[in-house]
N, C-alpha and C. Protein backbone atom coordinates (compact mmCIF):
# COMPACT_ATOMS: atom_id res chain seq x y z
N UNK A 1 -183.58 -54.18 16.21
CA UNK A 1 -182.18 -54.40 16.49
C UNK A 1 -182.06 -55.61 17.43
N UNK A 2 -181.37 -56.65 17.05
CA UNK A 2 -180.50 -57.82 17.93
C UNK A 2 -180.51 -57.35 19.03
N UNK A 3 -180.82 -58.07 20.29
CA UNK A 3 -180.17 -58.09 21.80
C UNK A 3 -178.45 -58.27 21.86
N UNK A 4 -178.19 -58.86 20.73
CA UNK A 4 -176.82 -58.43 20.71
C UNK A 4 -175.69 -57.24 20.75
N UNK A 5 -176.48 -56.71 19.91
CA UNK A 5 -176.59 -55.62 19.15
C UNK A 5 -176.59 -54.25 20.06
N UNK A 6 -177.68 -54.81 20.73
CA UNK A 6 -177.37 -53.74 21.77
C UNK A 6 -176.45 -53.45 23.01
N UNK A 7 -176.31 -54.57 23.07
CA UNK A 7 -175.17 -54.52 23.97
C UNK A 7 -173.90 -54.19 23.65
N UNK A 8 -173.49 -54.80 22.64
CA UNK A 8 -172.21 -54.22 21.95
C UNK A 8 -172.21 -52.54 21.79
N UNK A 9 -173.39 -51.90 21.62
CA UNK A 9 -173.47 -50.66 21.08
C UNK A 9 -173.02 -49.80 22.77
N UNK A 10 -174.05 -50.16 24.01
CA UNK A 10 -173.77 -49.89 24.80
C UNK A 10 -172.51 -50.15 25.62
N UNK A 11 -172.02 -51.04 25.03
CA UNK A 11 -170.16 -51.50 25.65
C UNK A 11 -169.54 -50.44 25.23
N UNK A 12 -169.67 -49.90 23.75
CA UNK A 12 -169.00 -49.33 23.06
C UNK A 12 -169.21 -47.85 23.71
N UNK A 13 -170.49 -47.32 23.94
CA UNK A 13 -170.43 -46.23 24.42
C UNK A 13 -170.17 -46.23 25.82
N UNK A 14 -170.04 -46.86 26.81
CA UNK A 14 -169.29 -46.42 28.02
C UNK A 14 -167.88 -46.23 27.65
N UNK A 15 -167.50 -47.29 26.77
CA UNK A 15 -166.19 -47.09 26.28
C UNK A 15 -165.94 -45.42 26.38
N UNK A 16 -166.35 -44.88 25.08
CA UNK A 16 -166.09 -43.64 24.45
C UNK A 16 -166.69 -42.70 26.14
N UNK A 17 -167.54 -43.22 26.63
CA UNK A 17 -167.43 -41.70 27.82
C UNK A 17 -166.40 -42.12 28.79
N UNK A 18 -165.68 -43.16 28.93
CA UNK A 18 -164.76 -42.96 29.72
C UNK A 18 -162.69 -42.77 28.94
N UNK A 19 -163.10 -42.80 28.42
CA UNK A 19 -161.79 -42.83 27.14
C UNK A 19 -161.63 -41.12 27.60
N UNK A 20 -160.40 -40.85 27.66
CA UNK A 20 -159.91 -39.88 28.49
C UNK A 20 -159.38 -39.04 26.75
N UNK A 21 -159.72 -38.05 26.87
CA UNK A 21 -159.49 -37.02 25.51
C UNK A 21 -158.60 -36.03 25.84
N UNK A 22 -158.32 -35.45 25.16
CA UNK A 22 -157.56 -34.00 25.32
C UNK A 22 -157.41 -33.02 23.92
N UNK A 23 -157.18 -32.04 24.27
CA UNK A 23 -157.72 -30.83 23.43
C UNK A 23 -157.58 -31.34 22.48
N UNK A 24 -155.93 -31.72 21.49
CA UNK A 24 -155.52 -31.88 20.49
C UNK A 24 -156.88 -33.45 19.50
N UNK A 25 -157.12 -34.17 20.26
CA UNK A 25 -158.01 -35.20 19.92
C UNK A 25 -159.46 -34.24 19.81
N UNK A 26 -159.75 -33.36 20.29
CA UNK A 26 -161.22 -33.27 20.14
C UNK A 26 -161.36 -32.38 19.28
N UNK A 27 -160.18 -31.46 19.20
CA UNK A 27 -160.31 -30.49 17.80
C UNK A 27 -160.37 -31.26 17.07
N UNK A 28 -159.71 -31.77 16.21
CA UNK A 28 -159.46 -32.46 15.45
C UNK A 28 -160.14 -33.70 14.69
N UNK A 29 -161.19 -33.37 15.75
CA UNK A 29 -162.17 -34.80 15.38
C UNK A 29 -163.25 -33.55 15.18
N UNK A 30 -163.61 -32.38 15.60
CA UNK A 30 -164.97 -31.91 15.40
C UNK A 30 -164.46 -31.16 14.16
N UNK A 31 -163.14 -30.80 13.87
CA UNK A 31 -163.02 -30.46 12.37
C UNK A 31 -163.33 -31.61 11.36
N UNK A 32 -162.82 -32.84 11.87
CA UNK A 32 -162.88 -33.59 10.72
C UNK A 32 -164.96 -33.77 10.45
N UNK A 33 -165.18 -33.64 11.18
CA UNK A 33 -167.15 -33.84 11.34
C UNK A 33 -167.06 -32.26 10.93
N UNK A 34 -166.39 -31.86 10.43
CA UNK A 34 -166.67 -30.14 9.58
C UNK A 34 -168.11 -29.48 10.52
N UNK A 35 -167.43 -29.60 12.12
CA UNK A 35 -168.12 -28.75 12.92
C UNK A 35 -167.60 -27.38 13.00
N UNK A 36 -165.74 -27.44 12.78
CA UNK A 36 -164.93 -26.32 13.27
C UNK A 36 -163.91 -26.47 12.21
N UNK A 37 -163.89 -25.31 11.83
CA UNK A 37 -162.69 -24.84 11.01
C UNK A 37 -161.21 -25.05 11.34
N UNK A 38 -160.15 -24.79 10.39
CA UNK A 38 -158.79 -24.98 10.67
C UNK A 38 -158.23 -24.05 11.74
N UNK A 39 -159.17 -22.60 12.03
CA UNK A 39 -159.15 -22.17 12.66
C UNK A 39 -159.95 -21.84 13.54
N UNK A 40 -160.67 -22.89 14.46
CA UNK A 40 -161.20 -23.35 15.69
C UNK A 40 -162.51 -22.18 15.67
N UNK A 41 -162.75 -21.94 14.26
CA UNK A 41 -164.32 -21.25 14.36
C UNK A 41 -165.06 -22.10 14.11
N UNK A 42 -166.80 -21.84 14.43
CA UNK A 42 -167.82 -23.02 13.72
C UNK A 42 -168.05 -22.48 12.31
N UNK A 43 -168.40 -23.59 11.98
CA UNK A 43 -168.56 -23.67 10.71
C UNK A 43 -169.98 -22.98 10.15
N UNK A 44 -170.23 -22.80 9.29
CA UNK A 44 -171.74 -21.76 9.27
C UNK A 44 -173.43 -22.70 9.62
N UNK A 45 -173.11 -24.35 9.65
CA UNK A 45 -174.29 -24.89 9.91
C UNK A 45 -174.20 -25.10 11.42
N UNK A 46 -173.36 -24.62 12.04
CA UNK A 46 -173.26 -24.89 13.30
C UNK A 46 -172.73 -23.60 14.21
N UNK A 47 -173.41 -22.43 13.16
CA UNK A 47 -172.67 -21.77 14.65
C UNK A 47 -173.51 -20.90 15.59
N UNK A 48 -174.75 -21.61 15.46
CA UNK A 48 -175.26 -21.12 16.67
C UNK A 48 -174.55 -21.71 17.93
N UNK A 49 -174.08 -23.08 17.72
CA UNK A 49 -173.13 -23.44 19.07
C UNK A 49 -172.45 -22.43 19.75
N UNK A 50 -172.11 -21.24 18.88
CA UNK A 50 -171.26 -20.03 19.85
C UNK A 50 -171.85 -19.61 21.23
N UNK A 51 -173.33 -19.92 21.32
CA UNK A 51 -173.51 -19.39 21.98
C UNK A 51 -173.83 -20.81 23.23
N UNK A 52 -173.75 -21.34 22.82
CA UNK A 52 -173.67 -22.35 24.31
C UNK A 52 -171.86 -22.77 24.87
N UNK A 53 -170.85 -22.58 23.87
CA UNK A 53 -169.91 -22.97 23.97
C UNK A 53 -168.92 -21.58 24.43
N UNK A 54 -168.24 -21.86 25.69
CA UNK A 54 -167.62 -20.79 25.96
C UNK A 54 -166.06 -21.24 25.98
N UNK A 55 -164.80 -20.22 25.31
CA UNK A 55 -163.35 -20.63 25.91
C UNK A 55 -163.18 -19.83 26.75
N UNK A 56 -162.10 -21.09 27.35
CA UNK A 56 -160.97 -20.16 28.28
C UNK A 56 -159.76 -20.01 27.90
């Protein structure tokens, strides 16, 4: 990979960890990655996540 390349990649990801989210954005993105269902269950290749992921 380019020295370019990398830098852009790493711009991009401070980007995304400081980019401020909220519920409605993150559902919605781990459904669309068919992590979570329409109804905020995991999906069957992922649901051992239940057990690291807790709601409130």
């Amino acid at each position: 990979m380019e020295n370019n390349q990398v830098k852009l990649l790493k711009a991009l990801a401070k980007n995304i960890r400081t980019e401020k989210k909220d519920r409605v954005k993150v559902m919605t993105s781990l459904q669309s990655a068919k992590i979570l269902t329409k109804h905020e269950n995991f999906t069957g290749a992922y649901s051992n996540l239940k057990r690291v992921v807790t709601s409130k």
